[in-house]
C-alpha atoms as a PDB file:
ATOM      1  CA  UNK A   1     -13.929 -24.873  -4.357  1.00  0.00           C
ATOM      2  CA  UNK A   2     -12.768 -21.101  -3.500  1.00  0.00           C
ATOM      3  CA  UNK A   3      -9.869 -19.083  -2.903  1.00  0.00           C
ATOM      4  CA  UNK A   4      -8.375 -18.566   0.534  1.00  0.00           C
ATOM      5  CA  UNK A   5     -10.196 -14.705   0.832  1.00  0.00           C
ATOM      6  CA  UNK A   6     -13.593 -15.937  -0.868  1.00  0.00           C
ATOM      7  CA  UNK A   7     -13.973 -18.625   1.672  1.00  0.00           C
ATOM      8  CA  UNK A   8     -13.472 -16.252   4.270  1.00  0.00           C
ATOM      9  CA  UNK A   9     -15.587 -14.328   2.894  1.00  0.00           C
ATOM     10  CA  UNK A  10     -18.508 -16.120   2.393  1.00  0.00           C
ATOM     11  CA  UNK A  11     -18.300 -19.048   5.517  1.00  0.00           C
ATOM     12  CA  UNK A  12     -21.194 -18.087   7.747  1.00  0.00           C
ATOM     13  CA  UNK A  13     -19.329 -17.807  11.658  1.00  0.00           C
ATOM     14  CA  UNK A  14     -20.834 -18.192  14.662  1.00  0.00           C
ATOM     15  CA  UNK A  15     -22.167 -14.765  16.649  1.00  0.00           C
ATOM     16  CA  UNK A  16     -18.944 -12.220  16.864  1.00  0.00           C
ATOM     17  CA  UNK A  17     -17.010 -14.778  14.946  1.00  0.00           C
ATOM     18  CA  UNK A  18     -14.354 -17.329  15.753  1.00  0.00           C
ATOM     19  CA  UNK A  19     -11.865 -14.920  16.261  1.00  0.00           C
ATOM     20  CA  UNK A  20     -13.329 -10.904  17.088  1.00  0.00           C
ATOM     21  CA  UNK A  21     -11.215  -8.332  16.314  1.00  0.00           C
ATOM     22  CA  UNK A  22     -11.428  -7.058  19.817  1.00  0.00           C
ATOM     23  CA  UNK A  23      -9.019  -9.925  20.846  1.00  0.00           C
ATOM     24  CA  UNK A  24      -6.436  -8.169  18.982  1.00  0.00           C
ATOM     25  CA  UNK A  25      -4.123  -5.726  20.388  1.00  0.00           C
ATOM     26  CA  UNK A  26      -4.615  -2.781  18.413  1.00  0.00           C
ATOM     27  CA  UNK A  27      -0.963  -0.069  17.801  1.00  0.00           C
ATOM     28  CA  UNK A  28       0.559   2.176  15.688  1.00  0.00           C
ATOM     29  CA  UNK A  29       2.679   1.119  12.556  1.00  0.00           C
ATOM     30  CA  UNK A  30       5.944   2.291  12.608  1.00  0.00           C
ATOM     31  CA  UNK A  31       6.549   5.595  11.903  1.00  0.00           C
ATOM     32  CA  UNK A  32      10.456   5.813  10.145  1.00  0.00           C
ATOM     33  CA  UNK A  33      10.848   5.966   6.557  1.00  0.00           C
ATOM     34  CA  UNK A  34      12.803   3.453   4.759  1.00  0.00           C
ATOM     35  CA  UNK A  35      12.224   2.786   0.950  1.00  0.00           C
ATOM     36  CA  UNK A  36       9.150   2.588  -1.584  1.00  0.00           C
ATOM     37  CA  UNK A  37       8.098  -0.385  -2.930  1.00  0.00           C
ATOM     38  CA  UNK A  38       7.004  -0.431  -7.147  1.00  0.00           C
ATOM     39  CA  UNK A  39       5.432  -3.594  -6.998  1.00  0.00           C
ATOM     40  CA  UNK A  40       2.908  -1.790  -4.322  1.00  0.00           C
ATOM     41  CA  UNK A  41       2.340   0.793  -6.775  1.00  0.00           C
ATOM     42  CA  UNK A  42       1.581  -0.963  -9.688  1.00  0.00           C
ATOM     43  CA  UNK A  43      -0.793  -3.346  -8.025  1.00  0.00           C
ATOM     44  CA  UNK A  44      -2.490  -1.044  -6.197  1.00  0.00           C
ATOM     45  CA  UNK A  45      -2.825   2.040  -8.750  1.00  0.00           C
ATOM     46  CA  UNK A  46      -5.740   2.367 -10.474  1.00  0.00           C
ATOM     47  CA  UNK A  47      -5.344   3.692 -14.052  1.00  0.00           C
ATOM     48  CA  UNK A  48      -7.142   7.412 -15.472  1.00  0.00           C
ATOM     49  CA  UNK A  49      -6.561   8.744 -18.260  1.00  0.00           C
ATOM     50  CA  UNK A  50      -5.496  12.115 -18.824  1.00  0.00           C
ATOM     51  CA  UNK A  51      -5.710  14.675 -21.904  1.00  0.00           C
ATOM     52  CA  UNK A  52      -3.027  14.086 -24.584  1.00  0.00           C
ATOM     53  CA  UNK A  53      -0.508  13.085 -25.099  1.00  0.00           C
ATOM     54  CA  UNK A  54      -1.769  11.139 -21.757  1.00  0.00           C
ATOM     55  CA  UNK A  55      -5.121  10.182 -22.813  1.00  0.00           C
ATOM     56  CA  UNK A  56      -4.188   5.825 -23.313  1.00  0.00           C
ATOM     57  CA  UNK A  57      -4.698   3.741 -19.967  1.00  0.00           C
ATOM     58  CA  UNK A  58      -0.582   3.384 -20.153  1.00  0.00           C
ATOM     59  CA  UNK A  59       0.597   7.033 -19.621  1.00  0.00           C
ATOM     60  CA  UNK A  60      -2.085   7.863 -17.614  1.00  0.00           C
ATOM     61  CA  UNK A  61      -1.318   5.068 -15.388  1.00  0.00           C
ATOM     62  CA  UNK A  62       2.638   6.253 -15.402  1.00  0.00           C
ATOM     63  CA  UNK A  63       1.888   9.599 -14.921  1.00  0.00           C
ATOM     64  CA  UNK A  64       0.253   9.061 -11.974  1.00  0.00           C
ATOM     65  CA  UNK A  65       2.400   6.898 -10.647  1.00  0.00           C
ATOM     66  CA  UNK A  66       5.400   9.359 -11.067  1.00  0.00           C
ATOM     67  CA  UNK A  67       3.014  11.607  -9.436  1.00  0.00           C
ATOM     68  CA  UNK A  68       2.621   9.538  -6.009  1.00  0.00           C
ATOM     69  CA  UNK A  69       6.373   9.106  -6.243  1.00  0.00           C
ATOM     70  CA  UNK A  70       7.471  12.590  -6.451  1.00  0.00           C
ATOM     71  CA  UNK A  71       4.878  13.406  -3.700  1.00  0.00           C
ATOM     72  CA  UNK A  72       6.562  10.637  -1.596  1.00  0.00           C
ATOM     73  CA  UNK A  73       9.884  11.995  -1.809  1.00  0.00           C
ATOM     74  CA  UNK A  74       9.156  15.799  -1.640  1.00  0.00           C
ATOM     75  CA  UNK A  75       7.213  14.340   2.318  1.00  0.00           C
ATOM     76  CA  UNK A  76      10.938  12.893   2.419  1.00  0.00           C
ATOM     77  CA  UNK A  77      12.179  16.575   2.053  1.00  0.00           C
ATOM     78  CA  UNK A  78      14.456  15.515  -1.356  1.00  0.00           C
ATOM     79  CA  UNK A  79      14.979  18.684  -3.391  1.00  0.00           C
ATOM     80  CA  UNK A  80      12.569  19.443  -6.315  1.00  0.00           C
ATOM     81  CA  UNK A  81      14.820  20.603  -8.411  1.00  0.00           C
ATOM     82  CA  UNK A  82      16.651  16.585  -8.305  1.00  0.00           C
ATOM     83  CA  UNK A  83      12.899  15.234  -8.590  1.00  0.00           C
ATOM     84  CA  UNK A  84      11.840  17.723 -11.619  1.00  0.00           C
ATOM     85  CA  UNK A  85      15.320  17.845 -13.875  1.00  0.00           C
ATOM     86  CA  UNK A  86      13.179  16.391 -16.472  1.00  0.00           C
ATOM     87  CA  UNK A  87      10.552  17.548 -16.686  1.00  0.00           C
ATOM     88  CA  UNK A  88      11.889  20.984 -16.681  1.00  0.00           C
ATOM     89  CA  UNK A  89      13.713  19.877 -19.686  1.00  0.00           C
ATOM     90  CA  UNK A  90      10.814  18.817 -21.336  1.00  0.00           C
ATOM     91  CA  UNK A  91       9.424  22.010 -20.839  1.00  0.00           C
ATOM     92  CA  UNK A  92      12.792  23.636 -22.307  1.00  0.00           C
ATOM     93  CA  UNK A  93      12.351  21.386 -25.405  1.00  0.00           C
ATOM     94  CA  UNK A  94       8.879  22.801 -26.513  1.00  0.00           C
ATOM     95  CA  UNK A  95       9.502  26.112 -25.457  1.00  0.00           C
ATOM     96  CA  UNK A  96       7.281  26.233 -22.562  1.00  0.00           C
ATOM     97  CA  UNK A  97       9.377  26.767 -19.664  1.00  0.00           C
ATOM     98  CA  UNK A  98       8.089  30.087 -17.952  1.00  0.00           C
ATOM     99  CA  UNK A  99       4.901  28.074 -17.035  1.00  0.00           C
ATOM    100  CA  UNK A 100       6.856  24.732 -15.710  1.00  0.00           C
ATOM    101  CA  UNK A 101       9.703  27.576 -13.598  1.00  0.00           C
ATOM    102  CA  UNK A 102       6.030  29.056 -12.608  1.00  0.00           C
ATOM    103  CA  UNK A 103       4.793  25.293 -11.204  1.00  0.00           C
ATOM    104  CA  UNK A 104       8.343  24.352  -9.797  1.00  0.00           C
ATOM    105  CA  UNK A 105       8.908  27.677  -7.844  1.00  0.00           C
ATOM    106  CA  UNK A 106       4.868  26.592  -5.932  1.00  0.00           C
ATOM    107  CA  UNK A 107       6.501  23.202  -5.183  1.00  0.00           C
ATOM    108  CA  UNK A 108       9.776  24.136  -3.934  1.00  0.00           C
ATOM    109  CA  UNK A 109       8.383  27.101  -1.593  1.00  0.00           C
ATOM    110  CA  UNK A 110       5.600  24.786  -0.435  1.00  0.00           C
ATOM    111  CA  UNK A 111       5.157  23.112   2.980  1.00  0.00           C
ATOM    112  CA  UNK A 112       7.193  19.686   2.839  1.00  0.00           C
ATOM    113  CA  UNK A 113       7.018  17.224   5.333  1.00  0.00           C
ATOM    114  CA  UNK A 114       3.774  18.516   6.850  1.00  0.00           C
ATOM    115  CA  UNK A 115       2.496  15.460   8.712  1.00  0.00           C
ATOM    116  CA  UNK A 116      -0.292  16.721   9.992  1.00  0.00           C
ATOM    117  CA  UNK A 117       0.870  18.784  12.676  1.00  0.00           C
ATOM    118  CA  UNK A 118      -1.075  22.556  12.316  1.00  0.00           C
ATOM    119  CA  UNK A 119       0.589  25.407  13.395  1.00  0.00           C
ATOM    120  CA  UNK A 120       0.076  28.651  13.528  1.00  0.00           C
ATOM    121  CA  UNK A 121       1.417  30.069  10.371  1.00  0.00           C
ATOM    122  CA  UNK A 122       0.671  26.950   8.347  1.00  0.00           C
ATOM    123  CA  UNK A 123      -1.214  27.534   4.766  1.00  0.00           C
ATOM    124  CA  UNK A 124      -3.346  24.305   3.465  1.00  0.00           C
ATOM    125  CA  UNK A 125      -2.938  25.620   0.028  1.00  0.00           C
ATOM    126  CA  UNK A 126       0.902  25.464   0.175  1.00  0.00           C
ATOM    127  CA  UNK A 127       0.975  21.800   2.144  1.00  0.00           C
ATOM    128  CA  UNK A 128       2.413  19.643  -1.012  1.00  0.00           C
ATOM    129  CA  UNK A 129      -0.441  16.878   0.024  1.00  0.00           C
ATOM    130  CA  UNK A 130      -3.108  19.529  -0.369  1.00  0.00           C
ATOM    131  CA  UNK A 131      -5.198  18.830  -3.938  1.00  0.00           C
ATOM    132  CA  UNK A 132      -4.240  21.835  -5.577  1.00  0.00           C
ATOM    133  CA  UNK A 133      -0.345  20.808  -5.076  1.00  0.00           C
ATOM    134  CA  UNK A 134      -1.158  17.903  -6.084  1.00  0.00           C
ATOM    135  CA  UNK A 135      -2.483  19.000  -9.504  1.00  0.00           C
ATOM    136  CA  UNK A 136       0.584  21.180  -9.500  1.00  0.00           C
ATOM    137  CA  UNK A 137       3.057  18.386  -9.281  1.00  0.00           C
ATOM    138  CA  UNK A 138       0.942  16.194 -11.902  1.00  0.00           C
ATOM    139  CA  UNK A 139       1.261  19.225 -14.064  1.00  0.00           C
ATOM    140  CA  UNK A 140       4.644  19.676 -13.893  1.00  0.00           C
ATOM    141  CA  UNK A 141       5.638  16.207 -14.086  1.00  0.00           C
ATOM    142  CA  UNK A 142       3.527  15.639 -17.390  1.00  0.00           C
ATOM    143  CA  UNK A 143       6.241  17.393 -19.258  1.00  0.00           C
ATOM    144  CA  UNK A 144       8.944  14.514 -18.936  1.00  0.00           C
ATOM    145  CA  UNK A 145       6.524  13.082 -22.202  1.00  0.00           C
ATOM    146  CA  UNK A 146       8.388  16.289 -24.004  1.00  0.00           C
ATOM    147  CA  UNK A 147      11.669  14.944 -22.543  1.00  0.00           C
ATOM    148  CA  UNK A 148      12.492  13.159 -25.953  1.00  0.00           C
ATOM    149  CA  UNK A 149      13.134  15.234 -28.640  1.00  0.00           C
ATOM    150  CA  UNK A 150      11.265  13.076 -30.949  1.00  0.00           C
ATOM    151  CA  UNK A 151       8.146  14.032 -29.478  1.00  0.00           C
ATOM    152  CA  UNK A 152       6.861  17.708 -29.925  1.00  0.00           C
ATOM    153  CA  UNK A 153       3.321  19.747 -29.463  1.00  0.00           C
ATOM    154  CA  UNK A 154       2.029  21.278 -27.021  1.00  0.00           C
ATOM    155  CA  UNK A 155       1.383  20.551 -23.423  1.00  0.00           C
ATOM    156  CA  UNK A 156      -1.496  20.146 -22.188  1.00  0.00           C
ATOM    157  CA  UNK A 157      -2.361  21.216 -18.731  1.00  0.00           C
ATOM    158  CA  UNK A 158      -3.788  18.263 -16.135  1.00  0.00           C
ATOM    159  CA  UNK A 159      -6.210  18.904 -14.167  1.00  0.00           C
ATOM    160  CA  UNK A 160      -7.385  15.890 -11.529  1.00  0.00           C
ATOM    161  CA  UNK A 161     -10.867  15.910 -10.327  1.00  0.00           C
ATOM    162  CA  UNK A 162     -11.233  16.100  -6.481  1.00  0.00           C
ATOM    163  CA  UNK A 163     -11.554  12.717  -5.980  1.00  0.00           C
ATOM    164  CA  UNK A 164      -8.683  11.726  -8.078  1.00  0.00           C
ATOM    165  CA  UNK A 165      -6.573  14.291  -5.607  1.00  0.00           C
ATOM    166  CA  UNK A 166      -7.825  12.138  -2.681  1.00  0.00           C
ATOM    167  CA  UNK A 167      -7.085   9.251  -4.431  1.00  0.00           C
ATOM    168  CA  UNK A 168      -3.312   9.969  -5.345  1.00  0.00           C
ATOM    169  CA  UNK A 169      -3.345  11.782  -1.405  1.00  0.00           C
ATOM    170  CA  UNK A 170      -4.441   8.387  -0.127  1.00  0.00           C
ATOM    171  CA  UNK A 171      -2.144   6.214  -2.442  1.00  0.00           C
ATOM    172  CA  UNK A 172       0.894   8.263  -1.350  1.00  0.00           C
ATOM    173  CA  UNK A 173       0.140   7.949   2.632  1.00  0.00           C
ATOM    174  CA  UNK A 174       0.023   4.077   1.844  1.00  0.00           C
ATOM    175  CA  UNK A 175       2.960   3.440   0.289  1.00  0.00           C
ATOM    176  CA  UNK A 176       4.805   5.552   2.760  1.00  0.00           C
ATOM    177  CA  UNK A 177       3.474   3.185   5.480  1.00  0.00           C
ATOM    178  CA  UNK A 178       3.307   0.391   3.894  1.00  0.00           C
ATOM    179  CA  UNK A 179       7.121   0.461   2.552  1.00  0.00           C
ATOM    180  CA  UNK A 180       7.799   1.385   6.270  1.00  0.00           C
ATOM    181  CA  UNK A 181       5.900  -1.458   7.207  1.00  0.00           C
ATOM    182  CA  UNK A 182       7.106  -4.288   4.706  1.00  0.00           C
ATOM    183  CA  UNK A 183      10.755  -4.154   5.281  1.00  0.00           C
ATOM    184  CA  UNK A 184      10.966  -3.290   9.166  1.00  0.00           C
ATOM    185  CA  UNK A 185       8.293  -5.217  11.243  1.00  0.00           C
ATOM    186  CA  UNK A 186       9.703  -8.217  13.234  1.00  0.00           C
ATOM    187  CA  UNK A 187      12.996  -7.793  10.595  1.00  0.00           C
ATOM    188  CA  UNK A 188      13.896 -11.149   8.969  1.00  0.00           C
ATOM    189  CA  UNK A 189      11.945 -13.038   7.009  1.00  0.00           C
ATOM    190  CA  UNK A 190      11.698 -16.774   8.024  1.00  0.00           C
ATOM    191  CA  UNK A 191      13.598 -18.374   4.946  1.00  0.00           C
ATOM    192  CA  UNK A 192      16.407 -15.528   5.532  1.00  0.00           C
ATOM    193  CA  UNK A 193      16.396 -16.778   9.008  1.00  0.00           C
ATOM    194  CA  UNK A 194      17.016 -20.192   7.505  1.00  0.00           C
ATOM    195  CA  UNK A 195      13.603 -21.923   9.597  1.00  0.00           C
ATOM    196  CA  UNK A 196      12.998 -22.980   5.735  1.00  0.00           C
ATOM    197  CA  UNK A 197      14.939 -23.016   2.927  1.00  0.00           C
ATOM    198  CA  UNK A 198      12.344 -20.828   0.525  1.00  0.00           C
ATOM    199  CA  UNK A 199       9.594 -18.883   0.717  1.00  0.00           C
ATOM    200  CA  UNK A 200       6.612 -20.983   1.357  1.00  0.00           C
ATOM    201  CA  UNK A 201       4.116 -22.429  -1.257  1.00  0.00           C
ATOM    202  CA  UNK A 202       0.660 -23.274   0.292  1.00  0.00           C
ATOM    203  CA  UNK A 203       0.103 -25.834  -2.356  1.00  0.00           C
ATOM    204  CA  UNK A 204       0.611 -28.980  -0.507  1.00  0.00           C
ATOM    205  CA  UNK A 205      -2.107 -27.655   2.193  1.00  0.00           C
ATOM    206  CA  UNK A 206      -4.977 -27.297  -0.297  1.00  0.00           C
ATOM    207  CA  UNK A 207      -8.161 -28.902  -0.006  1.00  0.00           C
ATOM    208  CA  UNK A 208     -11.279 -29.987  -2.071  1.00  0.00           C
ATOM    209  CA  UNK A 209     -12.869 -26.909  -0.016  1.00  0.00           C
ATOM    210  CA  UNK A 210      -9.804 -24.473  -0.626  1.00  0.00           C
ATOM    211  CA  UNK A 211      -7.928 -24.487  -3.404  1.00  0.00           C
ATOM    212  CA  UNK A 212      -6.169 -21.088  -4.049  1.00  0.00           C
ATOM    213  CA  UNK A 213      -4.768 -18.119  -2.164  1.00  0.00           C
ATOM    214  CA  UNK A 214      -1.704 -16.720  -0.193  1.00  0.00           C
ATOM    215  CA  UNK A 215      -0.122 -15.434   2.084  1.00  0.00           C
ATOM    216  CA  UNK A 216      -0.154 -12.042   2.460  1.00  0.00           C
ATOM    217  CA  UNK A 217       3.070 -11.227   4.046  1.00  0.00           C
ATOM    218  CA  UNK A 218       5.282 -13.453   6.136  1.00  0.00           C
ATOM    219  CA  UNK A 219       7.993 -12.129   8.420  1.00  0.00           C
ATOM    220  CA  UNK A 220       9.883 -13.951  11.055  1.00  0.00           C
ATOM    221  CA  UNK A 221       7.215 -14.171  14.172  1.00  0.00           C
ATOM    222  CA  UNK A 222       4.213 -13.874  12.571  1.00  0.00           C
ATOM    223  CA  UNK A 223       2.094 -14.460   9.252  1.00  0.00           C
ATOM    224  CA  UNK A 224       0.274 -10.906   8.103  1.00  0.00           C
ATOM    225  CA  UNK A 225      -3.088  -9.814   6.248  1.00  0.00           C
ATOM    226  CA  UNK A 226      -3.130  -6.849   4.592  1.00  0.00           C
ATOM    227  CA  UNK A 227      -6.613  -4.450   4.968  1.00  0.00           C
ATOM    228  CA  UNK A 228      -7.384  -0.922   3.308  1.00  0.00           C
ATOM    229  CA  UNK A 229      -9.731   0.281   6.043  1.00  0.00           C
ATOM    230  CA  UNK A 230     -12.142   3.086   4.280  1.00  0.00           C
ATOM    231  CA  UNK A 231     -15.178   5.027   5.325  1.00  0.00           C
ATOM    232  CA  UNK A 232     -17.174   2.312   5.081  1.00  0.00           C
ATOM    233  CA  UNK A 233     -14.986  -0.103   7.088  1.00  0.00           C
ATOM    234  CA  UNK A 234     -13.078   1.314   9.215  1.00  0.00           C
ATOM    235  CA  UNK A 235     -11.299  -1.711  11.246  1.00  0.00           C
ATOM    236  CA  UNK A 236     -11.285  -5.270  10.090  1.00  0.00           C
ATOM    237  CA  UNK A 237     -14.096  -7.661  11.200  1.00  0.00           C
ATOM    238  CA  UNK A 238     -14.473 -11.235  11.050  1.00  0.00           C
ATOM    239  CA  UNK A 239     -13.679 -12.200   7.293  1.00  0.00           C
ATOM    240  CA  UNK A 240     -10.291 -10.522   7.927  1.00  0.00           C
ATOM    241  CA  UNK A 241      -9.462 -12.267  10.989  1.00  0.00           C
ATOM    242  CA  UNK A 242     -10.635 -15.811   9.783  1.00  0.00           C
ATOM    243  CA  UNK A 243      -8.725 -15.293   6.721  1.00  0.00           C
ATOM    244  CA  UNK A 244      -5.148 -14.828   8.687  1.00  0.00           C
ATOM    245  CA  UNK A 245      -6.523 -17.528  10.421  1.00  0.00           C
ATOM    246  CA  UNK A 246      -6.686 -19.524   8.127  1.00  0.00           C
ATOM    247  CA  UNK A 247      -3.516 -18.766   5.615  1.00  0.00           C
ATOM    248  CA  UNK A 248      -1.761 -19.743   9.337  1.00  0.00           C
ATOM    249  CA  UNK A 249      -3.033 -23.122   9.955  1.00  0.00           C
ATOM    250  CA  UNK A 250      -2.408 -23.468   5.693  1.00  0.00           C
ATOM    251  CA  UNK A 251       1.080 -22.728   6.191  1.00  0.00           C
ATOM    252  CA  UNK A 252       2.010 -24.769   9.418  1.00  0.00           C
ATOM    253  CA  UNK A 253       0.393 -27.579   7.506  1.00  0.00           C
ATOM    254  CA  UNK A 254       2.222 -26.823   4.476  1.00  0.00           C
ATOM    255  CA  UNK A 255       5.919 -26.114   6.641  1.00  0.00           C
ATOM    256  CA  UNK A 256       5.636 -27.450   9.799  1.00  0.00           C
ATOM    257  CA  UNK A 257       9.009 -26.089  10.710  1.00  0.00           C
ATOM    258  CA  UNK A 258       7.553 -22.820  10.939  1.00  0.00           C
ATOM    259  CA  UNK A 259       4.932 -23.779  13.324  1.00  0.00           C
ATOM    260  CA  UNK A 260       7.758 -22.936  16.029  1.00  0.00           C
ATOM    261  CA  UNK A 261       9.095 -19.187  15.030  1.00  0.00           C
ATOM    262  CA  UNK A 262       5.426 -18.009  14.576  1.00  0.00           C
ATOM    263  CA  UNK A 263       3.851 -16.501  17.717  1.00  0.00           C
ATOM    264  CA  UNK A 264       0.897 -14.518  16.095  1.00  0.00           C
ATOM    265  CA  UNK A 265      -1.377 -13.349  13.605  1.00  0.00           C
ATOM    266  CA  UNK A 266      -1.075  -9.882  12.400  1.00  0.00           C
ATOM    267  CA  UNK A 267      -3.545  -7.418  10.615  1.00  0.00           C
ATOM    268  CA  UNK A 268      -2.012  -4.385   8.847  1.00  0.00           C
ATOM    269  CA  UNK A 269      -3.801  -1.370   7.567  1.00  0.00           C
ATOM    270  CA  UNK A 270      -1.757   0.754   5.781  1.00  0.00           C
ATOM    271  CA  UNK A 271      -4.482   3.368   5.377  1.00  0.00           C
ATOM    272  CA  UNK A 272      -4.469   4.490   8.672  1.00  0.00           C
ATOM    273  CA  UNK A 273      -1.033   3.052   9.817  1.00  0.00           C
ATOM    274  CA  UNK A 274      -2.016   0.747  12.339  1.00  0.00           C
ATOM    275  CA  UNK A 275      -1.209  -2.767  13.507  1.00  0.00           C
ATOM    276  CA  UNK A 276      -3.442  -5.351  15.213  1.00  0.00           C
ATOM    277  CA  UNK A 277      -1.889  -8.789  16.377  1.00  0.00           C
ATOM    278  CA  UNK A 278      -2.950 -11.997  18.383  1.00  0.00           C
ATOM    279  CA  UNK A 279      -0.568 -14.073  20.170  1.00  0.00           C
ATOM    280  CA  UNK A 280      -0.881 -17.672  18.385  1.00  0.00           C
ATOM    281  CA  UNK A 281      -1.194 -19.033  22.163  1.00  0.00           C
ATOM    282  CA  UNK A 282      -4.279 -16.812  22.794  1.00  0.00           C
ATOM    283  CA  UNK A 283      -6.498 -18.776  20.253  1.00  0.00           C
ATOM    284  CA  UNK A 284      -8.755 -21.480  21.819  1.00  0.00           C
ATOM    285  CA  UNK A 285      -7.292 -24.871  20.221  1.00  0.00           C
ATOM    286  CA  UNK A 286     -11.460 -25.783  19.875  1.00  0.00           C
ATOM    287  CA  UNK A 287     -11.152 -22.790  17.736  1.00  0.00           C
ATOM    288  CA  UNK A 288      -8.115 -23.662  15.208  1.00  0.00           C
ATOM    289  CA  UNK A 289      -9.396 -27.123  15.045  1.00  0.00           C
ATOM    290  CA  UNK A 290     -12.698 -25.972  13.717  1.00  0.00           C
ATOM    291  CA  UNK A 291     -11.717 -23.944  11.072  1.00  0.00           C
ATOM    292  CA  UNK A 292      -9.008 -26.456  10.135  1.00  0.00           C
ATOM    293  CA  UNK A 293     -11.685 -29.061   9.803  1.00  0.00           C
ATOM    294  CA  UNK A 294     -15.154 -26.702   8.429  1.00  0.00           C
ATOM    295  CA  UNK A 295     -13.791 -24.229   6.713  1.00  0.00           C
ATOM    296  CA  UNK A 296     -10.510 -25.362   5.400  1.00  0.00           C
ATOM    297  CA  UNK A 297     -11.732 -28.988   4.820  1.00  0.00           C
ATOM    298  CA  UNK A 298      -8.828 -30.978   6.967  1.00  0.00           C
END
């Protein structure tokens, strides 16, 4: 027995697979901002500990996260001074604030809203994405601990390792497209659409052979996969595609009303923005019965 992503995973396909990713139309996500999702973050945020009063799993974890936030909105062009009320209060509170005014004046005369775009008179060091803003906006942030009254010291200056700036870089980019992505492509979902009355349950369409798993996201016309491309991979290959594949012919056999609003599979990788998709009519029927039979165990 395996999970929906393990079988995937691990099924040995025939030579370029059932379904390439070169059958997919490859496009750009969309590109308007519309809200942040918290449930991304905390699935998707790895945890670090910093010095004290940061040093457990917890507060590192919420530090960072605050972090990624802030970064978010300052791309969104809201003012500092709203995002850091704070933590500039927390510096007031221990005495310290001539070094947080000294932080908060290099974020609010940095860069915003950069998005790539170089011209002539632009500075990397003052783009708010670049890793020594970064640090700066960690830094500053740390003081909301001192926000309390009840706690006191001294702060303690963060300092993120270069690969922890790429990290929190990274994380931010994604949840800008990704919270673009969730709430916007193809609009409704199909149980807001009434298709179904609920949001699906793939339970009745497990098998001896597959016996856990989900589906990623679900809108209206089409059933999604999520994939963090990386250096390494940089597009999704065959385990990706048979896994959509898969949590599709699941689902129709689970809700078989859906079977008519769905018109293809969809890929999403938030990383790099981009959106592949496959017209449900465009897969060989030799090809869905095969992997509803082989690999699914129908």
């Amino acid at each position: 027995m395996a999970s929906i992503s393990s079988r995937a995973k691990h099924f040995i396909q025939p030579s370029g697979g059932f379904l390439g990713i070169v059958r997919f139309y490859q496009e750009d996500g969309i590109t308007d901002y519309r809200r942040i999702d918290e449930e991304f973050i905390r699935k998707y945020l790895k945890k670090q500990p910093f010095p004290e009063p940061y040093e457990t799993p917890e507060k590192s974890m919420r530090l960072v996260k605050k972090t990624i936030l802030a970064l978010v909105y300052l791309e969104k062009e809201t003012e500092p001074a709203v995002l850091f009320e704070d933590a500039l209060k927390g510096a007031a509170n221990i005495g310290d604030s001539e070094n947080a005014e000294r932080l908060f004046d290099r974020i609010n005369n940095s860069d915003r809203n950069y998005r790539g775009l170089i011209e002539d008179n632009y500075v990397p060091e003052n783009d708010i994405l670049d890793d020594g803003m970064i640090e700066t906006v960690c830094d500053l942030m740390s003081y909301e601990y001192f926000l309390n009254p009840r706690y006191s010291g001294k702060h303690t200056t963060i300092k993120i390792s270069h690969e922890l700036g790429d990290y929190m870089f990274d994380m931010a980019v994604c949840i800008m497209n990704t919270c673009i992505f969730y709430p916007s492509y193809e609009g409704q979902k199909p149980y807001a659409a009434g298709i179904i009355d609920k949001p699906p349950s793939l339970l009745p369409a497990f098998t001896k052979t597959v016996n856990s798993g989900s589906i990623d996201l679900l809108t209206y016309k089409a059933v999604w996969k999520i994939f963090f491309s990386n250096s390494k991979k940089q597009k999704p290959t065959t385990p990706e595609t048979l896994e959509v594949l898969m949590q599709y012919i699941m689902l129709i056999k689970a809700e078989p009303k859906l079977e008519k609003s769905l018109e293809y599979l969809g890929i999403y990788d938030p990383t790099r923005n981009l959106v592949y998709t496959l017209k449900i009519s465009d897969i060989p029927k030799d090809i869905t019965e095969t992997v509803s039979s082989e690999v699914i165990g129908y």
